[in-house]
Protein backbone atom coordinates (compact mmCIF):
# COMPACT_ATOMS: atom_id res chain seq x y z
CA UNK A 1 95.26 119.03 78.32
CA UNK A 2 92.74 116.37 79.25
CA UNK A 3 92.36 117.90 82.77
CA UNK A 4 91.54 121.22 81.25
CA UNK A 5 89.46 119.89 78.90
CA UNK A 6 87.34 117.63 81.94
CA UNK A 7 87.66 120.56 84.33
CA UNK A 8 84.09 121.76 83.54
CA UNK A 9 82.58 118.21 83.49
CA UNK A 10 81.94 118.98 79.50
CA UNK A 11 84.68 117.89 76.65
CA UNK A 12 83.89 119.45 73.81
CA UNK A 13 84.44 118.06 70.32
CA UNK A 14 86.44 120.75 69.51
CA UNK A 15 88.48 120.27 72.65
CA UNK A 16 89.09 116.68 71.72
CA UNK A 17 90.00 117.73 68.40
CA UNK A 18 92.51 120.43 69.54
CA UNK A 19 93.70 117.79 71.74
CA UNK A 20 94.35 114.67 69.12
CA UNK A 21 95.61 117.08 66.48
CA UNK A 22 98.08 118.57 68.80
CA UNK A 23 99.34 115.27 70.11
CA UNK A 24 99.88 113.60 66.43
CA UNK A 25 101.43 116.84 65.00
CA UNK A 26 103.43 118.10 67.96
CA UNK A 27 107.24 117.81 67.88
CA UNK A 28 107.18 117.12 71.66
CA UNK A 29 104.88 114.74 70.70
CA UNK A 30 106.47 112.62 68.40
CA UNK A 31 107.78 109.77 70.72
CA UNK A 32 104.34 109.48 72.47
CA UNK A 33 101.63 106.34 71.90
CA UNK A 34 98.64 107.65 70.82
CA UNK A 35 97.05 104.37 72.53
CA UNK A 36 97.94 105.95 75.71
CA UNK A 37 95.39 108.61 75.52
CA UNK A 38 92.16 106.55 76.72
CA UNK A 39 94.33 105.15 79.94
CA UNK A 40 95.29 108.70 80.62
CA UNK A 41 92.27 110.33 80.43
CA UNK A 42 90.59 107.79 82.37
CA UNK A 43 93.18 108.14 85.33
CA UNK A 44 92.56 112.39 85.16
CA UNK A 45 88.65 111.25 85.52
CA UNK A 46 89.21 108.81 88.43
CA UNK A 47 91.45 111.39 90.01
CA UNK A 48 89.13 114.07 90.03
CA UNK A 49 86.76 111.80 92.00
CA UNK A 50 89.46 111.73 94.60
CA UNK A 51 89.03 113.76 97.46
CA UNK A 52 92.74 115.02 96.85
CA UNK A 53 92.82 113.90 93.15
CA UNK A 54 94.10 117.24 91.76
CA UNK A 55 97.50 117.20 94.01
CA UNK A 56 97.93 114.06 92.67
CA UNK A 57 97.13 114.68 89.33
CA UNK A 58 100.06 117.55 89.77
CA UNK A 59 102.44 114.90 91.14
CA UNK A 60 102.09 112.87 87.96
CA UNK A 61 102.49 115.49 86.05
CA UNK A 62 105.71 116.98 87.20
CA UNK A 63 106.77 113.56 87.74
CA UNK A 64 106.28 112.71 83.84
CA UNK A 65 107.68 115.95 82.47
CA UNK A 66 110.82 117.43 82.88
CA UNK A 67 110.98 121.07 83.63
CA UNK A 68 112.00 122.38 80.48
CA UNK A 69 108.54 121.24 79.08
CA UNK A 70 106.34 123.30 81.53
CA UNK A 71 105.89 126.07 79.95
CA UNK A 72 104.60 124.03 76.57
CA UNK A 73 102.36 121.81 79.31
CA UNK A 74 100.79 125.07 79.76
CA UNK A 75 100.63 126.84 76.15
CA UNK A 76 99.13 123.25 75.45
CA UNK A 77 96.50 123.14 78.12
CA UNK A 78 95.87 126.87 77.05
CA UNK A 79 94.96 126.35 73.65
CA UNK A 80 92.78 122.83 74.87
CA UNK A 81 90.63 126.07 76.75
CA UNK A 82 90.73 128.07 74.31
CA UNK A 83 89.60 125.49 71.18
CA UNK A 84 85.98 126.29 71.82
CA UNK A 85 86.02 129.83 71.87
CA UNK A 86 85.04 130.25 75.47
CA UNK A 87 86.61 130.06 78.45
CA UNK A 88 84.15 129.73 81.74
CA UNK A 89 84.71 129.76 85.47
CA UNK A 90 85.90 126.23 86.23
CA UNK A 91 88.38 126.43 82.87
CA UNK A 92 89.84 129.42 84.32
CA UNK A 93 90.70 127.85 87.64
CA UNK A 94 92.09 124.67 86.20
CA UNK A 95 94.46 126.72 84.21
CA UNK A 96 95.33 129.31 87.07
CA UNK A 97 95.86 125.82 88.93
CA UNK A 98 97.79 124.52 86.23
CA UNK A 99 100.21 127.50 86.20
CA UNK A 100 100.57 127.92 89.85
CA UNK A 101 101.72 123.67 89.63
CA UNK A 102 103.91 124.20 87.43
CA UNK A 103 105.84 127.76 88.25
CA UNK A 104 104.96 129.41 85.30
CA UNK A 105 106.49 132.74 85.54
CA UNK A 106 103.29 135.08 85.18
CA UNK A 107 104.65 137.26 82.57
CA UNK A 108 105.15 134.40 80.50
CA UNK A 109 102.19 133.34 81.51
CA UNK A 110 100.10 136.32 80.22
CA UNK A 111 102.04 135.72 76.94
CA UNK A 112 101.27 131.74 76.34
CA UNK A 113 97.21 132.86 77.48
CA UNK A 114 97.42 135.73 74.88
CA UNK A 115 98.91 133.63 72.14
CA UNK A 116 96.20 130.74 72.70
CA UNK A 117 93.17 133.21 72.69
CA UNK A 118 94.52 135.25 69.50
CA UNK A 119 94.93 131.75 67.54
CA UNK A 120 91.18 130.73 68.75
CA UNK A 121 89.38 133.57 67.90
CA UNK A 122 86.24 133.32 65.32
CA UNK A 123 85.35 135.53 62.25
């Protein structure tokens, strides 16, 4: 989520929002320290000053999740794209990135990317 969020060197408020609401009312959530969301985001910014930062980012991320949770890494990291009611370029990439990481099937894909955009839409 963070990644996605960073991806286009501009977190939005309502990023950061989407991204602290989801993490204190998310059932997948509900083990996790909240105080671990500074540490972590400052490791996805020090990685993506790394010349190979990204692969590594990927490592600790399949590393920390197990595979069952991929799919909801990505509906997650969707809706952190979607929360400000555009999606540019760079956002794009990090989530085609994110998918191609984490073998999202692309049908299911398509679905999860749907989903997030209907729930984001504006009046």
């Amino acid at each position: 989520m963070i990644a996605v969020s960073a991806s286009d060197e501009n977190m939005r408020t309502s990023e950061l929002v989407a991204i602290q609401r989801m993490v204190n009312h998310m059932p997948v959530f509900a083990d996790y320290d909240t105080d671990r969301l500074r540490p972590v985001a400052q490791t996805v910014f020090d990685l993506f000053e790394e010349e190979d930062g990204l692969d590594a980012l990927f490592g600790l991320i399949r590393d920390a999740l197990p595979d069952r949770l991929f799919e909801t890494a990505y509906a997650l990291a969707c809706d952190v794209a979607a929360a400000d009611g555009q999606l540019n370029e760079v956002e794009l990439r990090m989530l085609e990135e994110v998918r191609n990481e984490l073998s999202i099937d692309r049908l299911h894909a398509v679905a999860i990317e749907w989903s997030a955009r209907v729930r984001h839409l504006k009046p």
